[in-house]
Protein backbone atom coordinates (compact mmCIF):
# COMPACT_ATOMS: atom_id res chain seq x y z
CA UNK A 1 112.79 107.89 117.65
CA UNK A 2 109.40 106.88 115.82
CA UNK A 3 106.63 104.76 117.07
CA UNK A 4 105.05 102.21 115.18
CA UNK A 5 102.56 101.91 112.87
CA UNK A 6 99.99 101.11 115.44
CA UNK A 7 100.68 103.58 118.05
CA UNK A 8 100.59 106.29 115.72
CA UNK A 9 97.06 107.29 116.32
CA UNK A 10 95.36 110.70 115.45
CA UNK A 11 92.49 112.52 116.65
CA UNK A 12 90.95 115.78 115.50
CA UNK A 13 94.46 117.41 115.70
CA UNK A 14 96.62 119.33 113.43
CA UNK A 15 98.00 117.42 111.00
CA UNK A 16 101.76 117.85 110.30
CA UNK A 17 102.07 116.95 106.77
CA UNK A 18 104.12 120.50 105.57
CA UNK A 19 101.31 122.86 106.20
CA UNK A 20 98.46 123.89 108.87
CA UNK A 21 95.66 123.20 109.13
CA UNK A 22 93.24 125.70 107.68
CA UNK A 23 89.72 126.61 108.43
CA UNK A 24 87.42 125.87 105.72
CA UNK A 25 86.77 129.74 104.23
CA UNK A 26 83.32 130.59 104.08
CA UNK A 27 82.03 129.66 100.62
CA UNK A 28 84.82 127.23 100.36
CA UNK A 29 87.49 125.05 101.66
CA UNK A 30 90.94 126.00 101.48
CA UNK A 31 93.22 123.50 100.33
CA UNK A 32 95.14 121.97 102.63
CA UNK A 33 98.37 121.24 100.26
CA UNK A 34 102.32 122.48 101.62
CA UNK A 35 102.89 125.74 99.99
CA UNK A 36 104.44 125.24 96.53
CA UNK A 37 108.36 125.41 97.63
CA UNK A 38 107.53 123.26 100.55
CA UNK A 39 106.51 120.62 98.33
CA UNK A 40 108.83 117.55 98.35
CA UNK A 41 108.02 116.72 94.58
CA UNK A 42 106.58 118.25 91.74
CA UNK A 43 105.39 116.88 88.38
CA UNK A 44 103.88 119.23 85.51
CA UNK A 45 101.53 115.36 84.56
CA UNK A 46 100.46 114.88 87.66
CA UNK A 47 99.28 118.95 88.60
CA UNK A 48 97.47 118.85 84.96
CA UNK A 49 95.56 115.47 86.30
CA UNK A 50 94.67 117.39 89.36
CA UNK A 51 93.28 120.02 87.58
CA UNK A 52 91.27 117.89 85.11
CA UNK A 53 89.60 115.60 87.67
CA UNK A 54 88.92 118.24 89.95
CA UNK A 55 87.17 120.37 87.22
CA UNK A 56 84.89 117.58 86.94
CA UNK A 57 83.97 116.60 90.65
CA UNK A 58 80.56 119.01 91.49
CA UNK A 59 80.54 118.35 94.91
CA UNK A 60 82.84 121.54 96.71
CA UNK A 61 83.84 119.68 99.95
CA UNK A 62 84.83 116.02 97.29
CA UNK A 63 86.68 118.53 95.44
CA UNK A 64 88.40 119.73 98.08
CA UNK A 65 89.13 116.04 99.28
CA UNK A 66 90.64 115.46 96.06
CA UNK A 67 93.08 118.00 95.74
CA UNK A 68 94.41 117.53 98.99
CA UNK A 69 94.76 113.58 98.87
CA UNK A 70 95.68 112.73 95.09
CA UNK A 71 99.36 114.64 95.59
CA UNK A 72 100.00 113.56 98.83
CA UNK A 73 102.62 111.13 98.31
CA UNK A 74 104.21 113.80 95.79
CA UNK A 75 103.70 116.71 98.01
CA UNK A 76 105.09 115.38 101.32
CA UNK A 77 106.63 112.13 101.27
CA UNK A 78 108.98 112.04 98.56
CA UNK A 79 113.18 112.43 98.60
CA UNK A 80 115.29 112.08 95.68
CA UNK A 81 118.62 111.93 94.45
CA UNK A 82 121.14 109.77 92.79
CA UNK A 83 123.69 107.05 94.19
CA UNK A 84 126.36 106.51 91.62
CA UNK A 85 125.34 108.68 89.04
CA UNK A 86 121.33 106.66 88.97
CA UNK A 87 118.22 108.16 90.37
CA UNK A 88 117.22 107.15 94.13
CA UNK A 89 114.01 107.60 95.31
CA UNK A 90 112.99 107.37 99.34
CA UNK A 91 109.23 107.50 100.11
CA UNK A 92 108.24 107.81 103.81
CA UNK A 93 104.60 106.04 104.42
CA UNK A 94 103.29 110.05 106.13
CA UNK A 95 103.73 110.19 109.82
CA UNK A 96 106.58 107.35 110.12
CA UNK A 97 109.79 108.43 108.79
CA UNK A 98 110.62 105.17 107.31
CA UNK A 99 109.99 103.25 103.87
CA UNK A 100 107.98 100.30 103.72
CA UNK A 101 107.93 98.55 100.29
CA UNK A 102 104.33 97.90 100.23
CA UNK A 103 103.76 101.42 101.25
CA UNK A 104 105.83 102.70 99.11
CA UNK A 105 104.78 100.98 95.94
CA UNK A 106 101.24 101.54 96.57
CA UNK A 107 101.87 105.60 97.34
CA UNK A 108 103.09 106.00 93.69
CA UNK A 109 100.40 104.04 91.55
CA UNK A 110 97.96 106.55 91.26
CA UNK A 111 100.63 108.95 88.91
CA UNK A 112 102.39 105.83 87.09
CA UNK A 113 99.85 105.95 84.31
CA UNK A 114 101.23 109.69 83.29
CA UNK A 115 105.01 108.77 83.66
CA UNK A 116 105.44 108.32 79.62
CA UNK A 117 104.61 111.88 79.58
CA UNK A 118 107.01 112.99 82.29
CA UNK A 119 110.36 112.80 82.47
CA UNK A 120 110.61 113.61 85.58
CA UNK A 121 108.20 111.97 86.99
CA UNK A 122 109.89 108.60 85.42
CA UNK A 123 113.26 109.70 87.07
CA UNK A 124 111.53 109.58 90.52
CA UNK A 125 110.11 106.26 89.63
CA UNK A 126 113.13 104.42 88.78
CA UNK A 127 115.25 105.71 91.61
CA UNK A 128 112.50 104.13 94.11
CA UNK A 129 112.38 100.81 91.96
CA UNK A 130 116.10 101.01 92.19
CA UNK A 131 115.91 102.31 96.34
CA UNK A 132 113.49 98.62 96.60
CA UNK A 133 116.11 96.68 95.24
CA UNK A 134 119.02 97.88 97.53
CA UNK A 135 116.80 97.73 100.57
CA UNK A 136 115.86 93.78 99.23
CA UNK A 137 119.34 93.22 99.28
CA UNK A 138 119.87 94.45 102.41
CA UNK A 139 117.64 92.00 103.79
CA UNK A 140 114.72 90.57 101.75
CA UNK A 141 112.59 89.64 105.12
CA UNK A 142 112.62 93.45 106.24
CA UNK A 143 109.29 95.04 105.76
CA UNK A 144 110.35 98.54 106.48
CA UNK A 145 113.51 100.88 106.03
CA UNK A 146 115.40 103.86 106.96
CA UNK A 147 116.70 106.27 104.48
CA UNK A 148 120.37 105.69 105.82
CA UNK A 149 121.67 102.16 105.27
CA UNK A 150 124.60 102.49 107.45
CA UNK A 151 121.63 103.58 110.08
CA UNK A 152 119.86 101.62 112.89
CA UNK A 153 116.04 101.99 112.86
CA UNK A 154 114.40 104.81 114.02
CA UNK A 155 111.47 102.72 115.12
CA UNK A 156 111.19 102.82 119.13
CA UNK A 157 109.57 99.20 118.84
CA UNK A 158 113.04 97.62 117.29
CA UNK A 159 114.09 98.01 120.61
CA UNK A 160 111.92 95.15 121.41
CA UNK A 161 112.50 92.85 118.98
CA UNK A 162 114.53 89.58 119.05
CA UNK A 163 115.64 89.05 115.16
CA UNK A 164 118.70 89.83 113.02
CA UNK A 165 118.39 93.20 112.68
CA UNK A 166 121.04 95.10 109.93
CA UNK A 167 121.41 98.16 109.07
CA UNK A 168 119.30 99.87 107.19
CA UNK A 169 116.51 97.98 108.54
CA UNK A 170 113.55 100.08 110.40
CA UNK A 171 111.04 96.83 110.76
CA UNK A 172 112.15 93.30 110.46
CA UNK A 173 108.44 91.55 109.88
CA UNK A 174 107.93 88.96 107.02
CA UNK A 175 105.05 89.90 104.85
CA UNK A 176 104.64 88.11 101.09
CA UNK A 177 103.47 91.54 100.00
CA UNK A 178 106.79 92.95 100.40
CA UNK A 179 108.25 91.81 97.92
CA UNK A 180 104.81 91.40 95.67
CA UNK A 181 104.52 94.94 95.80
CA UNK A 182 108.08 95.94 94.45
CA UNK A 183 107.83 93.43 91.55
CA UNK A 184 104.50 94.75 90.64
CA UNK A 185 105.65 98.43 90.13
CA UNK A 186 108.43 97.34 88.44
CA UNK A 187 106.07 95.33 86.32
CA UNK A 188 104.00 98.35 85.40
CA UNK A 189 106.61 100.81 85.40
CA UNK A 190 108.08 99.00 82.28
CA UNK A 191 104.38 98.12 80.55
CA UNK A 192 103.70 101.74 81.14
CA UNK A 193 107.11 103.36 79.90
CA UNK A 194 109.04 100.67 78.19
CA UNK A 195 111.94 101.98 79.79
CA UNK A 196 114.82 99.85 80.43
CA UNK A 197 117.01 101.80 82.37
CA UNK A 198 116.26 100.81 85.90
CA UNK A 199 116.30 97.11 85.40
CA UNK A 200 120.04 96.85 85.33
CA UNK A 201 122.30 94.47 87.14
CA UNK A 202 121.70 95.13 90.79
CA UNK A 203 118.03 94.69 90.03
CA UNK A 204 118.34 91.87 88.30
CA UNK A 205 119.82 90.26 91.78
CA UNK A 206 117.12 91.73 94.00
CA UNK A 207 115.20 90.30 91.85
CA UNK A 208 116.13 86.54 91.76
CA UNK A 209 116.78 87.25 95.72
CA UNK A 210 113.36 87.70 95.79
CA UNK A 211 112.68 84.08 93.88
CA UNK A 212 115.06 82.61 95.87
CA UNK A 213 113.65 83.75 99.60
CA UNK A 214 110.01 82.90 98.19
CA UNK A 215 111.08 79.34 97.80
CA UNK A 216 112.93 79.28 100.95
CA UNK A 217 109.69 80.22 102.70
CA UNK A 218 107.56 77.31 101.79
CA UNK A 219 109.76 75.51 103.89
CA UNK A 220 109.86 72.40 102.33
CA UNK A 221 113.38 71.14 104.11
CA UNK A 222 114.01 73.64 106.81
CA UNK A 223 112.54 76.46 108.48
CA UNK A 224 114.55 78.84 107.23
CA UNK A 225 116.46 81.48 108.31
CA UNK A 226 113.44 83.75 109.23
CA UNK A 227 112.30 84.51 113.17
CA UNK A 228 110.80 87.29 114.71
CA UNK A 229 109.51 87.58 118.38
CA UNK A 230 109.01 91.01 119.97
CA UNK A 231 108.88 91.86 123.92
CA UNK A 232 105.12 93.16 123.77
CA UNK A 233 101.97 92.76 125.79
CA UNK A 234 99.96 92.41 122.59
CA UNK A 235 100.11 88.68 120.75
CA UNK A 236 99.63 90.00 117.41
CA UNK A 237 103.08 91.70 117.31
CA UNK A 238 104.83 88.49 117.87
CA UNK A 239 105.33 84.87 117.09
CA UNK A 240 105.12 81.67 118.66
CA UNK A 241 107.16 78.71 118.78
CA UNK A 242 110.62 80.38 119.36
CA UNK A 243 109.54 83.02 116.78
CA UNK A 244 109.09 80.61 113.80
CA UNK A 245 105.43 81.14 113.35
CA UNK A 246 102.19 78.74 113.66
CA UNK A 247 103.04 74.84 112.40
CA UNK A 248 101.89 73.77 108.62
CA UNK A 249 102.12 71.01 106.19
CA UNK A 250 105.04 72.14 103.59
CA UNK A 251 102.19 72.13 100.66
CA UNK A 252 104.20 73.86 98.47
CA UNK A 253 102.46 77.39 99.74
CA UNK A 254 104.22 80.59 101.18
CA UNK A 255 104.82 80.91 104.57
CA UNK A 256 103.99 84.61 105.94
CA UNK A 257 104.89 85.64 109.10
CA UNK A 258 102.43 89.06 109.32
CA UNK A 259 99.89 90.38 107.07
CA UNK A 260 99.85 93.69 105.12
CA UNK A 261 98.48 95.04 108.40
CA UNK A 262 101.28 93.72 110.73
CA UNK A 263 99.92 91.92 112.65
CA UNK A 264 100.64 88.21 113.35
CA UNK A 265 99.41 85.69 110.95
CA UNK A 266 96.80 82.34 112.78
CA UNK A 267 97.67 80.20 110.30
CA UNK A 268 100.93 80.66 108.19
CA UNK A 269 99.80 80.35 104.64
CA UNK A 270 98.13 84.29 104.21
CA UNK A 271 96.14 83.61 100.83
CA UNK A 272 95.33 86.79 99.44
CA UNK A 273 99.55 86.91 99.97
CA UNK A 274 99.88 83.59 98.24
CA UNK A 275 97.43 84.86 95.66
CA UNK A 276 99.37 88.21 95.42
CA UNK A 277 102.99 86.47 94.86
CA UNK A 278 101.59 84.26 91.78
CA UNK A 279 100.45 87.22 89.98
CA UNK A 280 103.47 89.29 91.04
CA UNK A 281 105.79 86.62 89.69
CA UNK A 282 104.31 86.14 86.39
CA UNK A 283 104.39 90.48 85.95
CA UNK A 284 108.01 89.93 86.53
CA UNK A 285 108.71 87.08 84.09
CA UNK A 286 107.30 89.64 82.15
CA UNK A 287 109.73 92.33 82.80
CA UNK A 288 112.65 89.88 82.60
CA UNK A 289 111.99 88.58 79.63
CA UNK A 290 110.82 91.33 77.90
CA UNK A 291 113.21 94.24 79.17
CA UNK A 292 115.94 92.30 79.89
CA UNK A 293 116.15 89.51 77.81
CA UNK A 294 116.46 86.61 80.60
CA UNK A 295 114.18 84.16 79.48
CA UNK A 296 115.51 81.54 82.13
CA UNK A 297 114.87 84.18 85.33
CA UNK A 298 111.66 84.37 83.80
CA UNK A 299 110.85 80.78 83.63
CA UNK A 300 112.42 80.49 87.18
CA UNK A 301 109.24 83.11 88.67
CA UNK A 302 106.69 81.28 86.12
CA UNK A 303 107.79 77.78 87.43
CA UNK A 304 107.11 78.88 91.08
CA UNK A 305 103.69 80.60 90.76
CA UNK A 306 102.52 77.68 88.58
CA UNK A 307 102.97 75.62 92.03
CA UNK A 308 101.61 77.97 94.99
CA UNK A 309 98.79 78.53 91.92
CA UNK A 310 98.40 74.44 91.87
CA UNK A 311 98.73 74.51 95.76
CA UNK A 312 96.03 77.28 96.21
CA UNK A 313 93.70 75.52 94.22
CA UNK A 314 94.51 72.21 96.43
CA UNK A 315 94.24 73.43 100.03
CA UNK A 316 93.28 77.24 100.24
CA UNK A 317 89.28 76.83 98.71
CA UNK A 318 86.89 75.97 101.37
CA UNK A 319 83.19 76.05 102.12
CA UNK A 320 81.21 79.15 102.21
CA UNK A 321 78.75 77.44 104.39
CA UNK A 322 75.79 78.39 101.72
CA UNK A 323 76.54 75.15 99.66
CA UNK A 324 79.32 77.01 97.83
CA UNK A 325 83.14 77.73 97.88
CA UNK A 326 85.44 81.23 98.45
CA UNK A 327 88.96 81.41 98.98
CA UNK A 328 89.97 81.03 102.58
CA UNK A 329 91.87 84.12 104.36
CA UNK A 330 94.33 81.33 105.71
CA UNK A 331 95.22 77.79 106.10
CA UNK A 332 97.53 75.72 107.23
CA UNK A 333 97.89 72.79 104.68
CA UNK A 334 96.69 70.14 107.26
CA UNK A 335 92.91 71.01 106.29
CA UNK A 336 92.61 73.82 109.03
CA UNK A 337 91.56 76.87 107.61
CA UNK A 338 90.46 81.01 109.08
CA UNK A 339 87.79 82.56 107.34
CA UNK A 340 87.74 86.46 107.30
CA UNK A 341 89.60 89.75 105.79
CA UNK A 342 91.33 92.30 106.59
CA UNK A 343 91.07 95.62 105.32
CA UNK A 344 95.30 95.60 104.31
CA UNK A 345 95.40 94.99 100.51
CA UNK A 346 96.36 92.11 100.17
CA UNK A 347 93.44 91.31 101.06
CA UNK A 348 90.71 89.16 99.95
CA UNK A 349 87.80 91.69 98.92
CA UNK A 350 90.88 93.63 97.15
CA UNK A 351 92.29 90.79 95.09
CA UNK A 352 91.02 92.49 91.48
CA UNK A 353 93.03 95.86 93.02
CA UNK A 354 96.45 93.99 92.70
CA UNK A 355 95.65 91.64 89.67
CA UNK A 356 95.23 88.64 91.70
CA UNK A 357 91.22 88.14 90.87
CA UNK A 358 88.91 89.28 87.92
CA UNK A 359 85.89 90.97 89.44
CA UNK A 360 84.17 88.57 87.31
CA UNK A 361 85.25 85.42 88.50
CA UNK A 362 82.45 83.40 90.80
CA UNK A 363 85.13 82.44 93.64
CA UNK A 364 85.63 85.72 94.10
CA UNK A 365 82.58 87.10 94.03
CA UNK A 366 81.39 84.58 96.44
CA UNK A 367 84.32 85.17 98.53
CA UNK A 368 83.94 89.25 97.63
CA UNK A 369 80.05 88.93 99.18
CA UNK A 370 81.22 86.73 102.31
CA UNK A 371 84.02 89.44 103.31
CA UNK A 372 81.53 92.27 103.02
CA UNK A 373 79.13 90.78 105.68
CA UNK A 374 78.66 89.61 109.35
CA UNK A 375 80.54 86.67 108.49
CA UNK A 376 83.84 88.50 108.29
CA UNK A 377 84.58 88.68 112.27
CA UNK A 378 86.42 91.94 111.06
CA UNK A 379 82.93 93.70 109.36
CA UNK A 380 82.33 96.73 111.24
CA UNK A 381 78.72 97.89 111.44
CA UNK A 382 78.24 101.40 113.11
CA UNK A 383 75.88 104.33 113.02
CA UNK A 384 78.64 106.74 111.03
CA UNK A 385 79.83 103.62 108.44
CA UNK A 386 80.08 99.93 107.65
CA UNK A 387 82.88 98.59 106.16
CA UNK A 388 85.65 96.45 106.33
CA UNK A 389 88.26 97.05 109.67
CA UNK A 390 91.23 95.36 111.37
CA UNK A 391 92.59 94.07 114.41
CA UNK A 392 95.09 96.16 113.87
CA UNK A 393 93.19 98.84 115.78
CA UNK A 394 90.31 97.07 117.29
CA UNK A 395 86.87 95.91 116.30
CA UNK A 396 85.10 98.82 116.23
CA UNK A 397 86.90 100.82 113.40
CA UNK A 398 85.99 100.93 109.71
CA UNK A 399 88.92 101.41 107.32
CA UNK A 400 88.87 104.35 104.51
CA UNK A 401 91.26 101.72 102.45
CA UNK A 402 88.23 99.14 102.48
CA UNK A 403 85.48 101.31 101.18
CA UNK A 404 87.85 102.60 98.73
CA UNK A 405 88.48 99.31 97.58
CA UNK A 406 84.67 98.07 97.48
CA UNK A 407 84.38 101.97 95.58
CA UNK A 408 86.55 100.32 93.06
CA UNK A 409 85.63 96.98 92.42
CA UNK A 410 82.47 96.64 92.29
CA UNK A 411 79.92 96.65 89.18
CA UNK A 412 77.36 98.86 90.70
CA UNK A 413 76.88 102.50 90.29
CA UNK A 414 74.57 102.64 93.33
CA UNK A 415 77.42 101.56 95.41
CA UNK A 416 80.04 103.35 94.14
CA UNK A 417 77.81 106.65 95.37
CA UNK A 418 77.25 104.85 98.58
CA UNK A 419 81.14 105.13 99.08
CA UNK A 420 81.64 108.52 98.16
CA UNK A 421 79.03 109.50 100.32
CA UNK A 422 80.45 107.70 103.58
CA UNK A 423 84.18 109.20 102.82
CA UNK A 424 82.96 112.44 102.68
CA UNK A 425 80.94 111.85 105.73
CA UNK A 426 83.95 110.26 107.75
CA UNK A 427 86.55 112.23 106.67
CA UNK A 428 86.21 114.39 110.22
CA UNK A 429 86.56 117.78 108.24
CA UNK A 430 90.30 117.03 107.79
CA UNK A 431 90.27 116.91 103.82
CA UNK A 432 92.24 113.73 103.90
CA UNK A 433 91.51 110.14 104.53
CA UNK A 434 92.87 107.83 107.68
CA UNK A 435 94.09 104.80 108.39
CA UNK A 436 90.62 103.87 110.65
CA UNK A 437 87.93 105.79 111.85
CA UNK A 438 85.28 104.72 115.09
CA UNK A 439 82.36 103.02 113.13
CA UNK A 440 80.28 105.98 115.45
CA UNK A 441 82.30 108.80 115.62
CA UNK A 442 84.46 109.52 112.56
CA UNK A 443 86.44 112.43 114.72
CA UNK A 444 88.05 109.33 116.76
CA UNK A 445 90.53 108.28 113.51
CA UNK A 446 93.98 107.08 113.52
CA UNK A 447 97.07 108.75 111.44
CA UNK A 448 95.73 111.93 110.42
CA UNK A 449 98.97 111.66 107.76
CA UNK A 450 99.11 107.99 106.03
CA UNK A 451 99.66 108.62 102.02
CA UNK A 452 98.88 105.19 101.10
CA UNK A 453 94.64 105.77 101.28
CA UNK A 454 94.96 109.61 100.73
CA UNK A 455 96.83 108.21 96.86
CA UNK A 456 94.11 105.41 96.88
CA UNK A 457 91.32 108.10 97.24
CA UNK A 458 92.38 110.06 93.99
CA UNK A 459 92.80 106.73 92.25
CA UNK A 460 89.41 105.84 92.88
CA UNK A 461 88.25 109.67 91.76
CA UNK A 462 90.19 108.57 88.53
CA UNK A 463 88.45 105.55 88.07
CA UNK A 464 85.23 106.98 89.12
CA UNK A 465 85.67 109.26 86.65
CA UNK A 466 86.10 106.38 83.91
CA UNK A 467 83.42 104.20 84.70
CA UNK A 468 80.84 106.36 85.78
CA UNK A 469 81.74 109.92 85.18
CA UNK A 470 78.28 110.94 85.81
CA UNK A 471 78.11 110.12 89.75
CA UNK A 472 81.14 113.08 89.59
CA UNK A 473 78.34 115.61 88.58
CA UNK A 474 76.22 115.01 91.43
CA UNK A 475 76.68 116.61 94.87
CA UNK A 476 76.65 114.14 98.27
């Protein structure tokens, strides 16, 4: 059996990720990738990336970072094959041997831009877009999966949890993102390659499936068929009223159970989610109509992101308390409304990172500046790093994923360094990144093995290396 995402916790251990550890050689650090045959995936695009941003990174120990994160998903979390005769992809989130859509969506961004060059490479990306649409159909409220779907989950928490578990299923908690997340790769998959070949029948149904539960969730009739209460001491892991979630006004929003981060929602309308599913449905309008033809499933996900887009505008913008307006982090369409973020993407100060935002746009900006200060009751100030954190794993952590993020969307070059600077200095002289670290003492982290922000690292490298290629020459 596996924990759960929040008890995995690391400290400055070994990390288990298809290698040891090794000591950083003198004059050097030794790379801390699986031996070449112990690598779950290889791809001739993504090795000649490696060795092109890596040539250009001065710094020895940011060098060293980068190699070890950027093929991380590839290297150890990666299992293919083929269910009738089609690829099939299963991506493990590091130290949980499960799939979780967001997770696994996110792990294999950072390589998606060389797929038209790799044929391989696209093979393992349509057998997970095609693995996503099986495990949608399996149950589209499901956040998390095993690689067996005749299996129970492997999860020792499911043991706790009152909800309509099915097979297949590892963790049964209702995030928006999940099925954002699986739309937007197939989105960019198919702007990237033009490839037509995964969007075939079955997921053409996951698809609408995923229209369809969408709708169901703004609850405008019913509650739905959705609830979720777990036998726990902690609150976050569960939800009230008979597991149905906080009350709202049916607005014409998106009820979310849990954020990206798992943990219970205050109010049940998650923006950054609801912001998340309106660009997520016009990318796959996109794919429908364009790769498939279907100009009516397209109008169907263009019909409902023109209202939670109308409803967003109506009920989720509130005072920033300077005489100005930001988007709210949730609300509950009877004027009540939560201001802070969380360091999960979705999340507000991300919103330009999944195409739900321009960087440019004044509500965000405002909203942007808000998150990234005292005002956020999750801002983390500490003598190692500041930064956005969680209540995932307490108030006192800053999250790698956040400074990555603020690394990546912001205009200034003075920043960006900033960032680099505190990930090299917080890394605790593991070579990759973590899901938190103690805003004092970066050697108290959790998961020393969590692909998501090791792939998110080399992303930013890559885009560091685009916008200001000249901050790669300098040593930190």
């Amino acid at each position: 059996m596996h924990p759960t995402r929040r008890a995995v916790m690391g400290a400055a251990a070994a990390l288990t990720i298809g290698a040891p550890v090794a000591a950083a050689a003198p004059g050097g650090f030794v790379s801390q990738r699986p031996p070449v045959a112990k690598r779950r995936f290889v791809s001739a695009a993504v090795e000649r990336e490696l060795s092109r941003l890596k040539a250009r990174i001065a710094d020895p120990e940011l060098a060293w970072m980068f190699e070890n994160c950027y093929p991380n998903t590839l290297d150890t979390t990666v299992f293919t094959g083929t269910i009738d005769g089609k690829p099939d992809t299963f991506v493990i989130t590091g130290d949980i041997d499960a799939m979780w859509l967001r997770d696994s969506a996110v792990q294999v961004e950072p390589y998606l831009h060389l797929a038209r060059s790799d044929a391989r490479l696209r093979a393992m990306l349509h057998g997970l877009i095609q693995r996503q649409a099986r495990c949608i159909l399996i149950d589209p409220y499901a956040n998390a999966f095993v690689r067996d779907p005749g299996a129970r989950s492997n999860l020792d928490s499911a043991t706790l949890d009152d909800t309509e578990m099915r097979p297949g299923v590892a963790q049964r908690k209702w995030e928006i993102d999940s099925l954002c997340y699986p739309m937007r790769l197939a989105h960019d998959y198919w702007a990237i390659t033009r490839d037509r070949a995964p969007f075939d029948e079955l997921w053409r149904r996951s698809a609408a499936l995923i229209v369809e539960t969408l709708r169901v969730q703004q609850r405008k009739e019913a509650p739905g068929p959705y609830r979720y209460q777990r036998l726990t001491k902690i609150p976050t892991d569960s939800l009230m009223l008979d597991g149905y979630g906080p009350p709202s006004n049916k607005v014409g929003l998106i009820h979310s159970a849990f954020r990206p981060s798992d943990d219970a929602c205050v109010y049940p309308f998650l923006v950054p989610a609801n912001l998340f599913a309106v660009s997520s449905l016009r990318q796959v309008a996109r794919v429908h109509r364009e790769a498939r033809g279907d100009a009516a499933a397209a109008r169907e996900a263009e019909a409902l992101a023109d209202e939670v887009e109308a409803a967003l505008r109506a009920h989720a913008i509130v005072p920033d308390g300077r005489g100005g307006q930001v988007w709210a982090y949730e609300v509950d369409g009877f004027g009540n409304w939560l201001f802070a973020d969380d360091a999960g993407i979705p999340s507000l100060y991300g919103l330009p990172l999944i195409e739900a935002a321009s960087v440019d746009d004044p509500l965000y900006q405002r909203t942007a500046a808000l998150a990234w200060s005292p005002r956020n009751p999750f801002f983390v100030q500490g003598s190692a790093a500041s930064g956005i954190g969680s209540p995932h794993m307490g108030l006192d952590k800053v999250w790698p994923m956040a400074l990555i993020a603020r690394a990546m969307v912001t205009r200034e070059e003075g920043v960006v360094r900033d960032c680099l600077r505190t990930l090299k200095a917080t890394h605790a002289g593991t070579g990759f990144m973590h899901e938190s670290f103690h805003k004092d003492d970066p050697a108290r982290f959790t998961r020393a093995w969590f692909a998501w922000v090791n792939g998110m690292f080399g992303q930013m490298i890559g885009a560091v290396d685009a916008r200001y290629p000249r901050l790669l020459a300098e040593r930190f």
